[in-house]
N, C-alpha and C. Protein backbone atom coordinates (compact mmCIF):
# COMPACT_ATOMS: atom_id res chain seq x y z
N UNK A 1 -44.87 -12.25 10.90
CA UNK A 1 -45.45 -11.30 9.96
C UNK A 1 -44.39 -10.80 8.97
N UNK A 2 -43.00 -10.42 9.30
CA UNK A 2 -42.11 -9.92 8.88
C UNK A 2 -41.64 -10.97 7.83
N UNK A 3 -41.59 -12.55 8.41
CA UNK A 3 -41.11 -13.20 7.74
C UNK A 3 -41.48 -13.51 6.50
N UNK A 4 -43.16 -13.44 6.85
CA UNK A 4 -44.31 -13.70 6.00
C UNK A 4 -44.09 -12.56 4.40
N UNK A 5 -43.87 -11.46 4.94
CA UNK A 5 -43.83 -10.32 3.79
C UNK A 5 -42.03 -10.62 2.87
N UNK A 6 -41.64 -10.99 4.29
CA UNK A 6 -40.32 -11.45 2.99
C UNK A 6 -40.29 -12.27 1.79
N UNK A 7 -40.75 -13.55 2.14
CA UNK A 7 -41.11 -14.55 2.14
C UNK A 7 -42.10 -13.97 0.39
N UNK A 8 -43.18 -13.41 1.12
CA UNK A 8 -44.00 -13.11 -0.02
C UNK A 8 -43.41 -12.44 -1.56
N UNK A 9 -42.57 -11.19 -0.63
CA UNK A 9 -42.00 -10.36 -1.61
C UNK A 9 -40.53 -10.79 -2.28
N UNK A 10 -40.00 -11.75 -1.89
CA UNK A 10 -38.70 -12.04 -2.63
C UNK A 10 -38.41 -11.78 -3.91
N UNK A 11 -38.94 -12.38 -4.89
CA UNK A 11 -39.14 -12.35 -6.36
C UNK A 11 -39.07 -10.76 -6.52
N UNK A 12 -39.68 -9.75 -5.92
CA UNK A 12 -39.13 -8.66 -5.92
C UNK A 12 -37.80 -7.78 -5.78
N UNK A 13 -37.55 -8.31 -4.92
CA UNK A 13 -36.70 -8.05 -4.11
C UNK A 13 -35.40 -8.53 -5.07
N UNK A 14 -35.43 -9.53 -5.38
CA UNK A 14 -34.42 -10.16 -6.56
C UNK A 14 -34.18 -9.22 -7.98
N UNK A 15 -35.80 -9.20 -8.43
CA UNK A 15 -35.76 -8.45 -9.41
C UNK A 15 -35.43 -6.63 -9.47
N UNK A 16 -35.10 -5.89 -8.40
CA UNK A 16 -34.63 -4.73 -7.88
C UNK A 16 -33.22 -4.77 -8.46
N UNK A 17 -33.23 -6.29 -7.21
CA UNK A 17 -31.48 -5.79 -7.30
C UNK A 17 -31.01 -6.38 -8.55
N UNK A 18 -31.60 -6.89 -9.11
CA UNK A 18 -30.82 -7.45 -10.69
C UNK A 18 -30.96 -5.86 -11.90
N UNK A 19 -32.19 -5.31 -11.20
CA UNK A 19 -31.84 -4.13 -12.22
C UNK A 19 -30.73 -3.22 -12.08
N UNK A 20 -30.48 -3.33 -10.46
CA UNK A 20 -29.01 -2.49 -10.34
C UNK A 20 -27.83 -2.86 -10.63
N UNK A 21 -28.12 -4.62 -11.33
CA UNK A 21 -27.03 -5.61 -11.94
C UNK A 21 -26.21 -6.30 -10.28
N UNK A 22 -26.95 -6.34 -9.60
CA UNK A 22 -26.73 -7.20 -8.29
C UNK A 22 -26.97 -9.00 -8.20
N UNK A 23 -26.47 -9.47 -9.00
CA UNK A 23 -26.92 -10.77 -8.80
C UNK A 23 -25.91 -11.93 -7.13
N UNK A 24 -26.42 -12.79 -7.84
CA UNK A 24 -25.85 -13.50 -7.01
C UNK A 24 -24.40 -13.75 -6.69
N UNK A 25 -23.87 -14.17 -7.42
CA UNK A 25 -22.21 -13.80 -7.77
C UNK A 25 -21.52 -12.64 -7.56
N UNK A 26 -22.63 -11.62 -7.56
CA UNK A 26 -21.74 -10.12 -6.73
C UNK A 26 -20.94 -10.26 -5.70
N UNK A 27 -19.91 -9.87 -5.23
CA UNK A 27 -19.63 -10.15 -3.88
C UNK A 27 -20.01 -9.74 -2.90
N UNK A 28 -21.18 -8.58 -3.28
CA UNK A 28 -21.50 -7.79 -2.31
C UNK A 28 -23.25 -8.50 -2.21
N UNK A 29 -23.23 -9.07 -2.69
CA UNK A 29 -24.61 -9.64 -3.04
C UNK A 29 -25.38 -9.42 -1.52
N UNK A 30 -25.41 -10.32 -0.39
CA UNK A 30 -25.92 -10.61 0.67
C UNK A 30 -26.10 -9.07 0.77
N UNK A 31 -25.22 -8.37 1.58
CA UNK A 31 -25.23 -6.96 1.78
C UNK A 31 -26.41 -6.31 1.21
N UNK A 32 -26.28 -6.30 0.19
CA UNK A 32 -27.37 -5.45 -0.55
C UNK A 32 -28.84 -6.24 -0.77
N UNK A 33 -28.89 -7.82 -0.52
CA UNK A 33 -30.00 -8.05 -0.05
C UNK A 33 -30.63 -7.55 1.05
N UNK A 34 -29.73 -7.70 2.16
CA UNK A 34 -30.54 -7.71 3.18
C UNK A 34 -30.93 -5.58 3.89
N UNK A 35 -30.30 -4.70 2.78
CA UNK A 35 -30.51 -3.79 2.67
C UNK A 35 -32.43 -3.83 1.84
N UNK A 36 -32.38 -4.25 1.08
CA UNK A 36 -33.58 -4.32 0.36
C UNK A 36 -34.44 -4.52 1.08
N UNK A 37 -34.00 -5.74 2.05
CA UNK A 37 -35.45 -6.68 2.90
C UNK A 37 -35.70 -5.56 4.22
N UNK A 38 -34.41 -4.58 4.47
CA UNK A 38 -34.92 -3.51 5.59
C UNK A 38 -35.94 -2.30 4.79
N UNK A 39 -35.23 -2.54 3.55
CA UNK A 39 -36.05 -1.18 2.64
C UNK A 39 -37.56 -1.59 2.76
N UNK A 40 -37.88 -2.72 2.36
CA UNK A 40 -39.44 -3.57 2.41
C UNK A 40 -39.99 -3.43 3.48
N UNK A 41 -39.24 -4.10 4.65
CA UNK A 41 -39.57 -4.07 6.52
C UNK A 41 -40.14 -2.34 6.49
N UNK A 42 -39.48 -1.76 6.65
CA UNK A 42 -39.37 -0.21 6.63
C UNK A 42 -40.47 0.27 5.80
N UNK A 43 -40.47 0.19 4.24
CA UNK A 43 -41.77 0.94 3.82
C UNK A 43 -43.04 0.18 4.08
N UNK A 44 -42.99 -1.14 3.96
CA UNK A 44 -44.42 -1.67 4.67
C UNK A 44 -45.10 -0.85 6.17
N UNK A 45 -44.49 -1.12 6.32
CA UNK A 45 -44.82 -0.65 8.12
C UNK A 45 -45.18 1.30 8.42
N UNK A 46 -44.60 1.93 7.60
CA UNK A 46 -45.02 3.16 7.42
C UNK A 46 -45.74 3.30 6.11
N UNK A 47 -46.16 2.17 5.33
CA UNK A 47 -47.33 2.27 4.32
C UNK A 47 -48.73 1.95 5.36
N UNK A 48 -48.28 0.97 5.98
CA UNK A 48 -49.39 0.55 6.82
C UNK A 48 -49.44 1.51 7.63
N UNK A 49 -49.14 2.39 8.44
CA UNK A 49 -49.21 3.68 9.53
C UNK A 49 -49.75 4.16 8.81
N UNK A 50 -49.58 4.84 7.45
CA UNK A 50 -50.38 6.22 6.76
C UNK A 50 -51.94 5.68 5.89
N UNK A 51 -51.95 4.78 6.58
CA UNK A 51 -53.05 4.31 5.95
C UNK A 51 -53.85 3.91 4.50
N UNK A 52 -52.58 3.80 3.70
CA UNK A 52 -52.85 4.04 1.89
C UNK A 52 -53.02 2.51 1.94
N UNK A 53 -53.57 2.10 0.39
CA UNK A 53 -54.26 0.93 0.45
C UNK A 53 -53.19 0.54 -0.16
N UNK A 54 -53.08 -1.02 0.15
CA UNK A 54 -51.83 -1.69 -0.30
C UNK A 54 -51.70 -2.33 -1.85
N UNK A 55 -52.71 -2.22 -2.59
CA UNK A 55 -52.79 -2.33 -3.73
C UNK A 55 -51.81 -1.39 -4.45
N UNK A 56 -51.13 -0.51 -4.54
CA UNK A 56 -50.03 0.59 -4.84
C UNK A 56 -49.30 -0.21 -4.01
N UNK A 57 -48.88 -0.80 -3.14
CA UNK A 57 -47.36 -0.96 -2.19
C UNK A 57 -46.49 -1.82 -3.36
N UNK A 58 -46.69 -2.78 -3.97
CA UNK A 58 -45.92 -3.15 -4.85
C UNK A 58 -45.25 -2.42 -5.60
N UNK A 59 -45.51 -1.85 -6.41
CA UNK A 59 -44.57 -1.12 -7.37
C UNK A 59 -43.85 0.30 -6.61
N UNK A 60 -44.66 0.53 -5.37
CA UNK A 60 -43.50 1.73 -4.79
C UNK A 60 -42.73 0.95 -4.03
N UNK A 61 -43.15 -0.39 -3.64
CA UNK A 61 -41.98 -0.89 -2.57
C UNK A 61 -40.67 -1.00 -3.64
N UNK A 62 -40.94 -1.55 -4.95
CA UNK A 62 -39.87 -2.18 -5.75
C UNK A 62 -39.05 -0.82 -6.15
N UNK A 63 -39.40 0.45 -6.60
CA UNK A 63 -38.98 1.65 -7.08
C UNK A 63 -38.19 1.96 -5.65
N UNK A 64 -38.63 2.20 -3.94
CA UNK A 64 -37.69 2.77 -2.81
C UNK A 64 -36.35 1.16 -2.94
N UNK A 65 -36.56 0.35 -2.99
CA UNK A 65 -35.29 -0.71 -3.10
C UNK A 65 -34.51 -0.20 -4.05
N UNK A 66 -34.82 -0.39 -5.01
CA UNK A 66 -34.16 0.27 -6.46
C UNK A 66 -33.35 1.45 -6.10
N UNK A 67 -33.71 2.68 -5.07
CA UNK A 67 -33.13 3.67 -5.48
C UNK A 67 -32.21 3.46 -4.11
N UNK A 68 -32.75 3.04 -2.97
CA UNK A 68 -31.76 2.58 -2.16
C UNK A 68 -30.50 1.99 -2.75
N UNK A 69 -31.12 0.77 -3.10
CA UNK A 69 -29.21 -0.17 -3.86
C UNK A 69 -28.44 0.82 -4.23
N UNK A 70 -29.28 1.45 -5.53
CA UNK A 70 -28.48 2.47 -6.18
C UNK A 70 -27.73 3.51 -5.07
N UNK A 71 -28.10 4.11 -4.61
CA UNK A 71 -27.49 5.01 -3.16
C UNK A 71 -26.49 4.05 -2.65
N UNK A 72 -26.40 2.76 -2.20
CA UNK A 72 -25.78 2.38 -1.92
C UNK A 72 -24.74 2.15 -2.61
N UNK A 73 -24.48 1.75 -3.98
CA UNK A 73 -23.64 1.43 -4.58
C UNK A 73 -22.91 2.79 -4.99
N UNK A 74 -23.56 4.01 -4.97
CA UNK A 74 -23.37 5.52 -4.97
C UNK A 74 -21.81 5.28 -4.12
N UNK A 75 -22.32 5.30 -2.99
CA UNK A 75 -21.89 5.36 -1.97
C UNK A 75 -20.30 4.07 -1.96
N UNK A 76 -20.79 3.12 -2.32
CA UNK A 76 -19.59 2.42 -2.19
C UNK A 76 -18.34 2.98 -3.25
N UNK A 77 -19.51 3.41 -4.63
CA UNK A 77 -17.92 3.46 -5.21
C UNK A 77 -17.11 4.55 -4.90
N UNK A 78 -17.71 5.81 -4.14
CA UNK A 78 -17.00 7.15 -4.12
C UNK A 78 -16.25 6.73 -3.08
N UNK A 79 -16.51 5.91 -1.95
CA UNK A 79 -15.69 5.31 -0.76
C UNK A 79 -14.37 4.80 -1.42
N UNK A 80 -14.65 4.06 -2.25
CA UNK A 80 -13.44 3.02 -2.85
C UNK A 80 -12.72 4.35 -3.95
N UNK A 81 -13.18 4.86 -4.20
CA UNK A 81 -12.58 6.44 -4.80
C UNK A 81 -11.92 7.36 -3.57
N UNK A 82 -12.32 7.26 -2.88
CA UNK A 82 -11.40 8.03 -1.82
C UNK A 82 -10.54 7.11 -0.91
N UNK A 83 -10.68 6.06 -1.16
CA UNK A 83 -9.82 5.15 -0.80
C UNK A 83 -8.30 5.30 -1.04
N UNK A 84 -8.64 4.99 -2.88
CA UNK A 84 -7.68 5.38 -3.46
C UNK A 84 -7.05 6.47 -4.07
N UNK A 85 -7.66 7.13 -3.48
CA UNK A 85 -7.31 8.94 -3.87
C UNK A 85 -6.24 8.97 -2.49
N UNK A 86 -6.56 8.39 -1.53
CA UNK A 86 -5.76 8.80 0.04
C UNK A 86 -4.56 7.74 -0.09
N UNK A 87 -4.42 6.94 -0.78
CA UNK A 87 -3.71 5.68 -1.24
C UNK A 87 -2.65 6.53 -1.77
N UNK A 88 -2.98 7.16 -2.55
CA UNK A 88 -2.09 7.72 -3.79
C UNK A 88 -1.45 9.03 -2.93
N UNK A 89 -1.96 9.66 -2.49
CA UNK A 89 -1.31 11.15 -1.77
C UNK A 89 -0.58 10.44 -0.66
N UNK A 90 -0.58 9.10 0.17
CA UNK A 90 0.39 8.94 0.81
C UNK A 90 1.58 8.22 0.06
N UNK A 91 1.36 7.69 -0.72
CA UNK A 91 2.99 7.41 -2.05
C UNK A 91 3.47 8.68 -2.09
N UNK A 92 2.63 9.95 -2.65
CA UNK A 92 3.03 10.87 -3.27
C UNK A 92 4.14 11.65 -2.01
N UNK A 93 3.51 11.84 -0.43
CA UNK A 93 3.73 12.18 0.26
C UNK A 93 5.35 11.16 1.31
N UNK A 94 5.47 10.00 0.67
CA UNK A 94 6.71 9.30 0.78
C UNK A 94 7.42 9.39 -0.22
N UNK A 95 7.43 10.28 -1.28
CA UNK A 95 8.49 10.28 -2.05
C UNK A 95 9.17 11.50 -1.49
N UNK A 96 10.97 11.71 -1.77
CA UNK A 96 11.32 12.84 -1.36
C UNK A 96 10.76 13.75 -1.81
N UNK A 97 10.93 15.00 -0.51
CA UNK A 97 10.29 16.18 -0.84
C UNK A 97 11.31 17.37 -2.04
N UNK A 98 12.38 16.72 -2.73
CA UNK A 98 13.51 17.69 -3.26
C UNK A 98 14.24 17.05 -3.79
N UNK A 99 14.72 17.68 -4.76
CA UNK A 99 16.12 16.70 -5.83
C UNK A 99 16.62 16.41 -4.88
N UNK A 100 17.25 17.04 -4.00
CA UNK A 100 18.43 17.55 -3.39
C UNK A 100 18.08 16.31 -2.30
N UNK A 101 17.40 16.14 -1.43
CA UNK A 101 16.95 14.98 -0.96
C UNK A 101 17.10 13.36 -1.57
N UNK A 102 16.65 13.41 -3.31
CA UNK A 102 17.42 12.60 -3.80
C UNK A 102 18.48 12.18 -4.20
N UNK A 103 19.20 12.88 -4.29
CA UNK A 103 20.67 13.35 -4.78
C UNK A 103 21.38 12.89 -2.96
N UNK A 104 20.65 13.31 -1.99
CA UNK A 104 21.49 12.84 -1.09
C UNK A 104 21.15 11.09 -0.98
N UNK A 105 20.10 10.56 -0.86
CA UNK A 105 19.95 9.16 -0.95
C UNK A 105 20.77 8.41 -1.92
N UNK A 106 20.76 9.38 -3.03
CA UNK A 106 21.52 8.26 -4.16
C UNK A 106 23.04 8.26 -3.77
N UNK A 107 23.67 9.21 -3.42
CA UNK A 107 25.33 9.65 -2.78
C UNK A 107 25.16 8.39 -1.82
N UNK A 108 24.55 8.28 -0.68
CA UNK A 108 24.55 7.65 0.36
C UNK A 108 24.45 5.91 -0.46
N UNK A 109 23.63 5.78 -0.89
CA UNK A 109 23.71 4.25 -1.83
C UNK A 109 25.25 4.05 -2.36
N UNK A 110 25.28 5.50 -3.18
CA UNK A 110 26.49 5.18 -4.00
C UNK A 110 27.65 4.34 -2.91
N UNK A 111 27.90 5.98 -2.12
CA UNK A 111 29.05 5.61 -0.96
C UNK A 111 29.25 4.14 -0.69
N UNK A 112 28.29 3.42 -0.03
CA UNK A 112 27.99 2.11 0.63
C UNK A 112 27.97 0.99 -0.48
N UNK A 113 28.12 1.09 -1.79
CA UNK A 113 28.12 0.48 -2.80
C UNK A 113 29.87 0.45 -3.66
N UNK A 114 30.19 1.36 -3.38
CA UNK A 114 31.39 1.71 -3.77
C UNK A 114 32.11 0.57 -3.45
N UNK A 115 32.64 0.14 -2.36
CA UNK A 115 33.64 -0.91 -2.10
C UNK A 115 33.44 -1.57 -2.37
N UNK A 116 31.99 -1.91 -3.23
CA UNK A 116 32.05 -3.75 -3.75
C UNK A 116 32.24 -3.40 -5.35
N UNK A 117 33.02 -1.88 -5.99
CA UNK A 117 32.76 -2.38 -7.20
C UNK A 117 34.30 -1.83 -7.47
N UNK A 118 34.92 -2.18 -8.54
CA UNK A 118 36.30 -1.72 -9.65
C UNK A 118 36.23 -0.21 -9.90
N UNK A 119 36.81 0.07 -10.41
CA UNK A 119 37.26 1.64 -10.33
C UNK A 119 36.38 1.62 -11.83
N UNK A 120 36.32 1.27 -12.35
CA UNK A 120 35.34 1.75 -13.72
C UNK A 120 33.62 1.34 -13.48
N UNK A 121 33.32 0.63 -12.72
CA UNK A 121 32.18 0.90 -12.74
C UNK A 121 31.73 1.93 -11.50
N UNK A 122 33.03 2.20 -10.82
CA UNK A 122 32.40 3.29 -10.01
C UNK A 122 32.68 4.65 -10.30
N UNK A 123 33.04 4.55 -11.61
CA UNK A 123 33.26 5.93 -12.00
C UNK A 123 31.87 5.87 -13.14
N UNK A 124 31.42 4.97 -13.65
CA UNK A 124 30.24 4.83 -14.39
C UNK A 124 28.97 5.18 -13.52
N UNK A 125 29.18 4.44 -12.31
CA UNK A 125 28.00 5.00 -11.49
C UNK A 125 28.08 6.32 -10.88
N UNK A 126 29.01 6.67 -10.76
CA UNK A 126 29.09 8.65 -10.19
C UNK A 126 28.65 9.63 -11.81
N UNK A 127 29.36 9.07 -12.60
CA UNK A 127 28.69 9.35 -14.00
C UNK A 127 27.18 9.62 -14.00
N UNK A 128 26.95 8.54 -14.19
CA UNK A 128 25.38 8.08 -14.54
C UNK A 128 24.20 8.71 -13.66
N UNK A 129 24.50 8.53 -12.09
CA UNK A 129 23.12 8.72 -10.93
C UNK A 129 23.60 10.14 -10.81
N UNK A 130 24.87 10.48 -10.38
CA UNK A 130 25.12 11.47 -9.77
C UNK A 130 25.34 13.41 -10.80
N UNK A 131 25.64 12.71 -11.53
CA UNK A 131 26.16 13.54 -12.83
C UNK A 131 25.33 13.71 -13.81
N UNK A 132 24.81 12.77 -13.92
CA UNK A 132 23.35 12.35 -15.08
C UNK A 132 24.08 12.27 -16.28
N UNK A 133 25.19 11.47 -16.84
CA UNK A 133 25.55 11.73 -17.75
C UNK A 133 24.76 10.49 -18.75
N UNK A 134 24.59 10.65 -20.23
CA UNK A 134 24.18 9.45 -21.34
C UNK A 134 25.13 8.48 -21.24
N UNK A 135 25.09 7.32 -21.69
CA UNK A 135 25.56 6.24 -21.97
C UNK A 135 26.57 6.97 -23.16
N UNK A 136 26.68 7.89 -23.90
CA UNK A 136 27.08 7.94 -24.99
C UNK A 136 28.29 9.07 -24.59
N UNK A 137 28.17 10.04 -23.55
CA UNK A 137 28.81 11.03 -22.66
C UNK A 137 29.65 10.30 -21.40
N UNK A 138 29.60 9.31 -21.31
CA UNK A 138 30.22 8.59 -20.45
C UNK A 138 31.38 7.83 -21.12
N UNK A 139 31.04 7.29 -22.52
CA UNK A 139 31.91 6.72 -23.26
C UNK A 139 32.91 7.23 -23.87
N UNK A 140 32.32 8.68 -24.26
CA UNK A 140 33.13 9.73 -24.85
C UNK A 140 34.36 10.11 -23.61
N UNK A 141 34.02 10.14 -22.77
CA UNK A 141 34.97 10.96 -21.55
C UNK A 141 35.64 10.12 -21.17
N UNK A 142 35.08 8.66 -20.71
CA UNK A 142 36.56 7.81 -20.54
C UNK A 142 37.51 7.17 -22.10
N UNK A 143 36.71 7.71 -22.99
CA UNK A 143 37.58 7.10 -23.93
C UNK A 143 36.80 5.52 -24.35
N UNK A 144 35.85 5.30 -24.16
CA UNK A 144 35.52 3.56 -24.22
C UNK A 144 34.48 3.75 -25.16
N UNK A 145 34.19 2.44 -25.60
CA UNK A 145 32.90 2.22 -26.56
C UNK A 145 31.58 2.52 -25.24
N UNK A 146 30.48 2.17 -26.07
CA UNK A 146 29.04 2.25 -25.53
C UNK A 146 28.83 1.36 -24.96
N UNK A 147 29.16 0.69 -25.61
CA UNK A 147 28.86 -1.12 -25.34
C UNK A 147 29.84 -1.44 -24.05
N UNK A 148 31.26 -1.12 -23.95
CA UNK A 148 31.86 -1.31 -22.52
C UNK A 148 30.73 -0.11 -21.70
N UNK A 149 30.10 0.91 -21.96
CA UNK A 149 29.78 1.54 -20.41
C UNK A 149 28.50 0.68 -20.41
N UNK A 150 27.94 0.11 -21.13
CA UNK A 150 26.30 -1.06 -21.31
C UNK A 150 27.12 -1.87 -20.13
N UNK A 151 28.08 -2.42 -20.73
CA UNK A 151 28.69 -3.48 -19.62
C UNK A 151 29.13 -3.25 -18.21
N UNK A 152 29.84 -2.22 -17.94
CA UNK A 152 29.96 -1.51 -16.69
C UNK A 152 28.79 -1.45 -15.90
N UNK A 153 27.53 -0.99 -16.68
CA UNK A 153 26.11 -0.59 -15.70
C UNK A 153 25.58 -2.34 -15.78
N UNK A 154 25.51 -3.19 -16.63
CA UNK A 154 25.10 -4.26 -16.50
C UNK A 154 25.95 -4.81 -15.09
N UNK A 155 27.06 -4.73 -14.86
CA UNK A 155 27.86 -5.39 -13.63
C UNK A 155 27.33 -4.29 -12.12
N UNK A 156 27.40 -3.25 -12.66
CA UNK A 156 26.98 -2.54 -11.49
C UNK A 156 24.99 -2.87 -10.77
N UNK A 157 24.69 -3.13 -11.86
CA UNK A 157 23.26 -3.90 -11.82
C UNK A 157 22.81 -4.75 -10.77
N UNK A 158 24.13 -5.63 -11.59
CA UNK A 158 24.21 -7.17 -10.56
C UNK A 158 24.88 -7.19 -9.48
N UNK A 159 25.97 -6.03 -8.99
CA UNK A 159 26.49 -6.24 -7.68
C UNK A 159 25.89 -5.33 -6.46
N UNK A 160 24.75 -4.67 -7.73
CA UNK A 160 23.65 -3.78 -6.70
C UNK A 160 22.62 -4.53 -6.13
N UNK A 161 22.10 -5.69 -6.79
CA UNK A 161 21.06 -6.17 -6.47
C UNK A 161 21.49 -6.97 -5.96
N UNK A 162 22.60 -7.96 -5.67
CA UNK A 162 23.51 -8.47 -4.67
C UNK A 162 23.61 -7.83 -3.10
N UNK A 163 23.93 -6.31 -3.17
CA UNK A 163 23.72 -5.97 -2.01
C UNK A 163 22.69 -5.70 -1.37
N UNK A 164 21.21 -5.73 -2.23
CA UNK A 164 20.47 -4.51 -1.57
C UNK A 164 19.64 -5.99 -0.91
N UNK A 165 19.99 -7.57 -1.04
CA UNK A 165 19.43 -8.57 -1.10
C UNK A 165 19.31 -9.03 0.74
């Protein structure tokens, strides 16, 4: 009997979910079919209990599918919205809680980085992370062009990403 009303009503059932833009190629496609075919199962069977004549069941069966999908898809996207809402507050919640927290990570890099570099780029890098000084305030104070402290951080670059490998 069940099969029979599926069977009958498909073309409906298709045309629901294409108004909620559900086609075949959805990925969610199946899912939300076989939501429809319970929506159908379901209002048939309590159309038939209350005794209303089934001449009306068509167009209310197609309108309760319709608003189902829709609920459903309600529903999926605020899920996938709090998904990534809880996504984001645990990044937020792994970043340090304080400069001062960063300031100790970057010391601790520095430290452990130090012995693989020359005395000018490790005075460029205590400069730069630790000091916050410009490219242009760094040049001024040791006396050098821009372009040597460009070069200093370009080497410190490469013997950073050397270690961290």
């Amino acid at each position: 009997m069940e099969n029979e009303l599926l069977e009958q009503h498909h073309v409906l059932i298709l045309g629901a979910l294409k108004k909620c833009h559900i086609t075949h190629y959805h990925p969610d496609f199946e899912d939300y079919l076989q939501i429809a075919r319970w929506v159908l199962i379901d209002t048939h069977r309590s159309f038939v209990a209350s005794g209303k004549p089934l001449d009306a069941f068509h167009n209310y069966v197609y309108q309760r599918i319709y608003w189902k999908i829709t609920d459903e898809i309600r529903k999926n996207i605020s899920h996938q919205d709090k998904l990534i809402h809880d996504d984001q507050e645990t990044l937020l919640n792994e970043l340090p809680a304080s400069p001062e927290e960063d300031l100790i990570e970057i010391k601790d890099f520095i430290a452990q980085l130090t012995p693989k570099l020359n005395k000018q780029e490790a005075l460029f890098l205590e400069d730069a992370y630790v000091n916050e000084l410009t490219m242009s305030a760094i040049a001024k104070k040791h006396q050098v062009s821009r372009q040597t402290v460009y070069n200093w951080r370009d080497k410190v670059a490469l013997k950073s990403l050397a270690f961290l490998k």
